[in-house]
Protein backbone atom coordinates (compact mmCIF):
# COMPACT_ATOMS: atom_id res chain seq x y z
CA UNK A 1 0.00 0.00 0.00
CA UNK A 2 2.88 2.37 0.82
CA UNK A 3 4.43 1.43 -2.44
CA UNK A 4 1.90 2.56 -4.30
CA UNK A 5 1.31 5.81 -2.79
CA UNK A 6 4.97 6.35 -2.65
CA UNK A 7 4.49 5.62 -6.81
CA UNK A 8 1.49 7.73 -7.29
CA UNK A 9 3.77 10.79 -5.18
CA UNK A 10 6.90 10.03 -7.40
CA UNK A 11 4.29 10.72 -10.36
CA UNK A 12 3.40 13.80 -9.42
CA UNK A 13 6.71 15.10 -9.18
CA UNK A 14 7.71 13.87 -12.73
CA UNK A 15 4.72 15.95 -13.68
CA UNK A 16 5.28 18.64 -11.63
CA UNK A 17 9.20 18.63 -12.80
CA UNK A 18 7.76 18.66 -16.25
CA UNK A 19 5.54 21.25 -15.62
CA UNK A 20 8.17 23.53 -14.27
CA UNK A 21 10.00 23.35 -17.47
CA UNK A 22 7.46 24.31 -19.66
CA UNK A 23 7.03 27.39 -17.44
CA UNK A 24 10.73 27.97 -17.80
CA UNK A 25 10.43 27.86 -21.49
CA UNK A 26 7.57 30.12 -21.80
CA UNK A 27 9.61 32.46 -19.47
CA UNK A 28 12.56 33.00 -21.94
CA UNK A 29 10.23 33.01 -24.49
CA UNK A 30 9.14 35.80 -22.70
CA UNK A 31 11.93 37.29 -21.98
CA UNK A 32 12.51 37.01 -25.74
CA UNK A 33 9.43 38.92 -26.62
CA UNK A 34 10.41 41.57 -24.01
CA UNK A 35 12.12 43.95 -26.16
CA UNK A 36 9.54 44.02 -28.90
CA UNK A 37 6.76 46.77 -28.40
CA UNK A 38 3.17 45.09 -29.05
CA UNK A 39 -0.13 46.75 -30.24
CA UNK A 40 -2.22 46.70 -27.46
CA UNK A 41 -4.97 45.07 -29.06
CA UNK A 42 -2.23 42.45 -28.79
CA UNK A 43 -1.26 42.69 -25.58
CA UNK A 44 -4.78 42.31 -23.88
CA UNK A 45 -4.92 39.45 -26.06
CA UNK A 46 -1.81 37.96 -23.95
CA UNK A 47 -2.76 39.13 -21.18
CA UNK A 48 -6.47 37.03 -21.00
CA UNK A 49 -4.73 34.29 -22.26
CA UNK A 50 -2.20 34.32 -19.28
CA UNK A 51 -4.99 34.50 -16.98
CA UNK A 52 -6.86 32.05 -18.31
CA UNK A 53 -3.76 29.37 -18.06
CA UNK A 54 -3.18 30.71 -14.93
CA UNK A 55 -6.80 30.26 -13.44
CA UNK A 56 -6.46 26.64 -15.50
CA UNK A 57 -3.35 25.89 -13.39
CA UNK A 58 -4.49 27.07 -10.06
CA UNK A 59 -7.71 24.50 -10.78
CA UNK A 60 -4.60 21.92 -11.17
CA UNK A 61 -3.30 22.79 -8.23
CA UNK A 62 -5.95 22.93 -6.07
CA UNK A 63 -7.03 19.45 -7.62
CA UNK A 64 -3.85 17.56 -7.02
CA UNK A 65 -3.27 19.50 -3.58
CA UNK A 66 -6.31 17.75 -3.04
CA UNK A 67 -5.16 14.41 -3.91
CA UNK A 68 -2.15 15.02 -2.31
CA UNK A 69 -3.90 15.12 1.01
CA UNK A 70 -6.02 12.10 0.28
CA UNK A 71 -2.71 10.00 -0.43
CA UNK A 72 -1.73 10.93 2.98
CA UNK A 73 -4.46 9.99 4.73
CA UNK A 74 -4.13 6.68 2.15
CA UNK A 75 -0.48 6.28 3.52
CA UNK A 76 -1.58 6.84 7.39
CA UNK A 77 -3.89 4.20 7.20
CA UNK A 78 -1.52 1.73 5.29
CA UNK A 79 0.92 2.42 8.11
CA UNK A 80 -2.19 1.66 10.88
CA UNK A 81 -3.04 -1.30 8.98
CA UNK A 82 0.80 -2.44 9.40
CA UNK A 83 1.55 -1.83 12.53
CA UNK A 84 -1.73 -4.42 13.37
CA UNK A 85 -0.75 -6.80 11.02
CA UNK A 86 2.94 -6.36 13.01
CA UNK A 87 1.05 -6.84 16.19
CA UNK A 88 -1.48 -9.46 15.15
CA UNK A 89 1.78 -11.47 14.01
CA UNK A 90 3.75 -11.29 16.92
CA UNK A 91 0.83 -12.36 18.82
CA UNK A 92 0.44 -14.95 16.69
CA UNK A 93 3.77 -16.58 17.53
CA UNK A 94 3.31 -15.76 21.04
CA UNK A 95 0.26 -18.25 20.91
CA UNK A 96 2.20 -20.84 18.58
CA UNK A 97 5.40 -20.81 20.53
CA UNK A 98 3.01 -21.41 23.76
CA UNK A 99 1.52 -23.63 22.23
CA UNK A 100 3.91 -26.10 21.43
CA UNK A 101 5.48 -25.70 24.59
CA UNK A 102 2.71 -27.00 26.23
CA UNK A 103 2.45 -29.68 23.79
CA UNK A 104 6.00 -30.80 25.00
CA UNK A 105 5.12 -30.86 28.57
């Protein structure tokens, strides 16, 4: 169960890594553009279409911080559920090594 929250985590940061790249292209593509003077006609066209990919991304964000919080409370449980299975088996050979030591006597 860990592993596969642990997988589904790793995921996110490959996308997240990949993510951040893109941003840094656009960003010297940007920084390209910089010295050329746009109409402004233009420019308000850039500038909705920034905020729409940025009020697109935040809706990411808040989707996977979402899911990020989920696959904790995922993890916390799979660590419960271990430490009882841990318990449940050391009882278990509590009761087995009893067991056959009273089988001996």
């Amino acid at each position: 169960c860990q592993n596969a929250v642990v997988a589904k985590l790793e995921a996110e940061l490959r996308q997240a890594e990949a993510e951040k790249d893109v941003y840094h292209q656009h960003l010297i593509k940007l920084s390209a553009k910089h010295d050329q003077v746009l109409p402004e006609s233009q420019f308000m066209d850039e500038i909705k279409e920034a905020e729409r990919e940025e009020a697109e991304l935040a809706a990411q964000l808040a989707q996977i911080e979402h899911e990020r919080h989920q696959l904790q409370k995922d993890l916390l449980e799979c660590q419960r559920e271990a430490q009882e299975l841990e318990r449940r088996e050391t009882q278990y050979w509590e009761e087995y090594n009893q067991y056959s030591l009273e089988l001996q006597t």
